[in-house]
C-alpha atoms as a PDB file:
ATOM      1  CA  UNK A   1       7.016 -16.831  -8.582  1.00  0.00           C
ATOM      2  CA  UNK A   2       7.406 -15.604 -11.938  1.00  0.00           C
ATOM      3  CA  UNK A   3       9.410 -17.530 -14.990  1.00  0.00           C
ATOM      4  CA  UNK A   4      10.438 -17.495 -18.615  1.00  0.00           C
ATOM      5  CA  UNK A   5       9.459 -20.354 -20.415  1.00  0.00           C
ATOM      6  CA  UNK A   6      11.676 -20.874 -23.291  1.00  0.00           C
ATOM      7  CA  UNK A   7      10.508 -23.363 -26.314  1.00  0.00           C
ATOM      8  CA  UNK A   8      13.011 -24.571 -28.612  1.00  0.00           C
ATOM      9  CA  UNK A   9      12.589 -24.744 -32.521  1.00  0.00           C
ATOM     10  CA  UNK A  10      15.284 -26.619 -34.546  1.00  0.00           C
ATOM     11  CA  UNK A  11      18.018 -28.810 -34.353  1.00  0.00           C
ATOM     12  CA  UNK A  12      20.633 -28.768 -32.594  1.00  0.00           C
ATOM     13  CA  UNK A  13      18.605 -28.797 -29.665  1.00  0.00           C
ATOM     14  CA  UNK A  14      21.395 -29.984 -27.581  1.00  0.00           C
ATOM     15  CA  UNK A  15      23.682 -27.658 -27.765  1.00  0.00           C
ATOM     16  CA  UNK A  16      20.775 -24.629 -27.279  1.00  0.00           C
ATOM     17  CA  UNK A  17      20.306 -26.367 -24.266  1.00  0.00           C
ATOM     18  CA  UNK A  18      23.874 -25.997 -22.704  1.00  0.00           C
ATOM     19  CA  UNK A  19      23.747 -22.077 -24.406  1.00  0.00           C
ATOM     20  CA  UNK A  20      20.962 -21.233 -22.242  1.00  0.00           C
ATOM     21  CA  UNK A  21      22.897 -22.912 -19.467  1.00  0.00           C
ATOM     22  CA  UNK A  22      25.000 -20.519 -19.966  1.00  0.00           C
ATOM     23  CA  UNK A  23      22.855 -17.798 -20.236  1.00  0.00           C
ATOM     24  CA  UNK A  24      21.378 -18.606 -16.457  1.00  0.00           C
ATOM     25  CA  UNK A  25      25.168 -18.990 -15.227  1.00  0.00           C
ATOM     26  CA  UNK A  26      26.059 -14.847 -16.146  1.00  0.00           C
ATOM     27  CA  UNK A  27      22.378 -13.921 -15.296  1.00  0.00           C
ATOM     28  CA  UNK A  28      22.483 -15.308 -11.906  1.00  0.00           C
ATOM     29  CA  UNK A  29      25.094 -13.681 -11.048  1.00  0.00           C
ATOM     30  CA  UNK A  30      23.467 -10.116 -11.492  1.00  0.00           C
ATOM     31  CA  UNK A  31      21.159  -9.045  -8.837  1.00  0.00           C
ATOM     32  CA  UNK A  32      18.937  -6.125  -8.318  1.00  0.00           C
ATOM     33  CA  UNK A  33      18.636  -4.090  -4.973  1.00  0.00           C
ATOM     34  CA  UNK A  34      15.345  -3.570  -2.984  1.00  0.00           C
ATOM     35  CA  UNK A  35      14.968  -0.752  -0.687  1.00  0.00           C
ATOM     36  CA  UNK A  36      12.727  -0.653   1.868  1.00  0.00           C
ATOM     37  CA  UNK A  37      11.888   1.398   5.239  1.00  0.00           C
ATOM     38  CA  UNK A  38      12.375   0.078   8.819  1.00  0.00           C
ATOM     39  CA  UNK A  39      10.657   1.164  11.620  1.00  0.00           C
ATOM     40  CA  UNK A  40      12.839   1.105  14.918  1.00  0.00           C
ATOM     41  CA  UNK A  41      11.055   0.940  18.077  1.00  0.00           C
ATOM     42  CA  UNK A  42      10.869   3.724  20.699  1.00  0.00           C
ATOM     43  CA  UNK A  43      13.889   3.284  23.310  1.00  0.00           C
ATOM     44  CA  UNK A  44      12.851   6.457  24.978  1.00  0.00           C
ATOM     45  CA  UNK A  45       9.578   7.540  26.823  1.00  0.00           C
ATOM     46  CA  UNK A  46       7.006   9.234  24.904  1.00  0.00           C
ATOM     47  CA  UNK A  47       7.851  13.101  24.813  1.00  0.00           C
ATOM     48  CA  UNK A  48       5.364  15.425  25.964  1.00  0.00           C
ATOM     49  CA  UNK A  49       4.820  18.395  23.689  1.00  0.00           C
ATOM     50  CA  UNK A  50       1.994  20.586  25.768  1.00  0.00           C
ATOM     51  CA  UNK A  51       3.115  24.096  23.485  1.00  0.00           C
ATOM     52  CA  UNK A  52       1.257  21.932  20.363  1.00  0.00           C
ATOM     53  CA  UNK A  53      -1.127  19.687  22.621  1.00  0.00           C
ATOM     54  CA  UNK A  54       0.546  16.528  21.219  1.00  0.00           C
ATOM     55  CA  UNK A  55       2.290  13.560  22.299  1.00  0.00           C
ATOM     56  CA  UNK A  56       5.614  12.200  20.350  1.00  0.00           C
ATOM     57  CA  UNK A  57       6.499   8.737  20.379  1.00  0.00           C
ATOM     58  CA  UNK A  58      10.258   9.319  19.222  1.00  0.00           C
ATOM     59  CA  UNK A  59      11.336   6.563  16.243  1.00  0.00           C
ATOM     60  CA  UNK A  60      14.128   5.953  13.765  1.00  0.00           C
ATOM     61  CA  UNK A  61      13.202   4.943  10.094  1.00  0.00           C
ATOM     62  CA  UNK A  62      15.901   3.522   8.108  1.00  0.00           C
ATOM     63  CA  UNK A  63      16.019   2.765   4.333  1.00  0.00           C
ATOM     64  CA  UNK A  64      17.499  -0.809   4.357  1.00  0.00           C
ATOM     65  CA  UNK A  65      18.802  -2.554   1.443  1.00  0.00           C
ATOM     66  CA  UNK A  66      18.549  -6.119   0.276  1.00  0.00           C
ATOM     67  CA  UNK A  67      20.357  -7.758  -2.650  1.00  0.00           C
ATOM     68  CA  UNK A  68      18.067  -9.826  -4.618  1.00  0.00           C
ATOM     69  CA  UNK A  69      19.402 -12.517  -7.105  1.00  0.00           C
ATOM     70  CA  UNK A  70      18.079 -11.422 -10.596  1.00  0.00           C
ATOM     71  CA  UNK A  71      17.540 -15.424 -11.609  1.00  0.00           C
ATOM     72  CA  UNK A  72      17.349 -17.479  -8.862  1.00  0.00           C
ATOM     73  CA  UNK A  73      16.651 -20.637 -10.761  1.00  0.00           C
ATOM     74  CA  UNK A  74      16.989 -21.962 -14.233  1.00  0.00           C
ATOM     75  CA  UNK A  75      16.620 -25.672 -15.234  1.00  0.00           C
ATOM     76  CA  UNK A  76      15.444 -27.674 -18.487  1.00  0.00           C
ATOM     77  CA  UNK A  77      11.768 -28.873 -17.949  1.00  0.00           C
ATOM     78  CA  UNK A  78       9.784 -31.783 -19.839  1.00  0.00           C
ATOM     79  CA  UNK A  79       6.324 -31.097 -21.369  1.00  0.00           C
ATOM     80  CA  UNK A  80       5.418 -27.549 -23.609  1.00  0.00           C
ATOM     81  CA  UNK A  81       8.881 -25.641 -23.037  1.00  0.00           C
ATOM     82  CA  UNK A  82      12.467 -27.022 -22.727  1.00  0.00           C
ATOM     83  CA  UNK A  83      13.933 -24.702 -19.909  1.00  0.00           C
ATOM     84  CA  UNK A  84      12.832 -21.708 -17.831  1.00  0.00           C
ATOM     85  CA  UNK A  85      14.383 -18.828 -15.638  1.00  0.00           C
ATOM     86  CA  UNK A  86      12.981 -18.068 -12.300  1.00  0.00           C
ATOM     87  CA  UNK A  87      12.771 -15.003 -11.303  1.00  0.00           C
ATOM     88  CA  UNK A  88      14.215 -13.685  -8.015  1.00  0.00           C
ATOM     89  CA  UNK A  89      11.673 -10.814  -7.884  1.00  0.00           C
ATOM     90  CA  UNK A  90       8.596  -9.836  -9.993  1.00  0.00           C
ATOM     91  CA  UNK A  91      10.882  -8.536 -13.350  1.00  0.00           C
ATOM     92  CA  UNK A  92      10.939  -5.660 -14.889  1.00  0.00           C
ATOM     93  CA  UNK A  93      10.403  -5.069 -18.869  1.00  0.00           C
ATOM     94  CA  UNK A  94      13.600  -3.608 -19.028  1.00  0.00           C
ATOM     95  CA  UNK A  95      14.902  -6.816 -16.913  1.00  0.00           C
ATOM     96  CA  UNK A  96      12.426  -9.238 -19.180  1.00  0.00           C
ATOM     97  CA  UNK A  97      14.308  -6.882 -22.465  1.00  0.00           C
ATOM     98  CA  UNK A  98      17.876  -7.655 -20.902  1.00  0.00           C
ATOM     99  CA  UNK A  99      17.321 -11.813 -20.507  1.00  0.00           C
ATOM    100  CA  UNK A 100      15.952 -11.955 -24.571  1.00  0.00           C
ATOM    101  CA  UNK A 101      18.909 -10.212 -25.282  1.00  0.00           C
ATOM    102  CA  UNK A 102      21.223 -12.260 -24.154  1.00  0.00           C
ATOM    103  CA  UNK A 103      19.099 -15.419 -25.672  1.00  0.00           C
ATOM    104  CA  UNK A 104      18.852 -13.983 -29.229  1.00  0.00           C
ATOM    105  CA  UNK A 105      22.541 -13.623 -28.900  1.00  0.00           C
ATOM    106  CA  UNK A 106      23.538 -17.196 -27.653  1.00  0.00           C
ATOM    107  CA  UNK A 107      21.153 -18.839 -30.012  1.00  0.00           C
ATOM    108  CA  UNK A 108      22.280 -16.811 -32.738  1.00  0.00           C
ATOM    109  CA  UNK A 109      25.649 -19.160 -32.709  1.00  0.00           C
ATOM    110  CA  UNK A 110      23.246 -22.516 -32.806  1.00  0.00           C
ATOM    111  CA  UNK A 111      20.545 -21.157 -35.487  1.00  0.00           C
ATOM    112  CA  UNK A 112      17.945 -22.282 -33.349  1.00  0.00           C
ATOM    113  CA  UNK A 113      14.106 -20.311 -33.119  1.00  0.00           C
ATOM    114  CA  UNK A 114      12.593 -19.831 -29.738  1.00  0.00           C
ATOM    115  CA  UNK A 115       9.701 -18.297 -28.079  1.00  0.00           C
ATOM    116  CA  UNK A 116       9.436 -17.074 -24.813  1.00  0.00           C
ATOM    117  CA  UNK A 117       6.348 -17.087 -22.494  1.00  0.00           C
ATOM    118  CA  UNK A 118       6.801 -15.146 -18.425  1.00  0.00           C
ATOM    119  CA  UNK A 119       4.114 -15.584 -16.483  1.00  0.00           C
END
């Protein structure tokens, strides 16, 4: 499970709080799509091919998709940081690039400083 650790510098605290709230509320609602291949199992004998000395076992592979939440948790936390965003999936830089982004700009409003720490 991978998160981003947010640390709050400045007053007014509070209200950076309830903007990164707000942050997790629009990034949760993005997801990302992962593809993957599924083997279907044989519903037919094996076919004999004696012109190339083989033997096919006939099966279907399908590219399936899956929609995977983007954030799938954010909360405030006691002790170093103040809140973090969980990560439905490992992220991307691009998807790390995306989530600062949209912090700078709804901490811009408070005049806050943070740092932020995924691991």
């Amino acid at each position: 499970m991978t998160r981003s650790y947010i640390k709050i510098y400045g007053p007014p605290i509070v209200k950076a709080l309830r903007a990164l709230e707000q942050v997790a509320v629009e990034m949760s609602k993005k997801t990302t799509i992962r593809v993957f291949d599924v083997l279907i199992p044989p519903y037919s004998p094996p076919l004999e091919m004696p012109e190339y000395g083989a033997t096919v076992f006939p099966h279907i592979e399908l590219s399936a998709e899956e929609k995977v939440k983007l954030i799938s948790k954010a909360s405030q936390t006691l002790g170093e940081y103040d809140f973090f965003f969980e990560w439905g999936e490992e992220p991307t830089i691009e998807q790390v690039t995306e989530l600062i982004e949209k912090i700078d700009e709804a901490l811009a409003k408070c005049g806050c400083k943070y740092t932020i720490t995924t691991k």
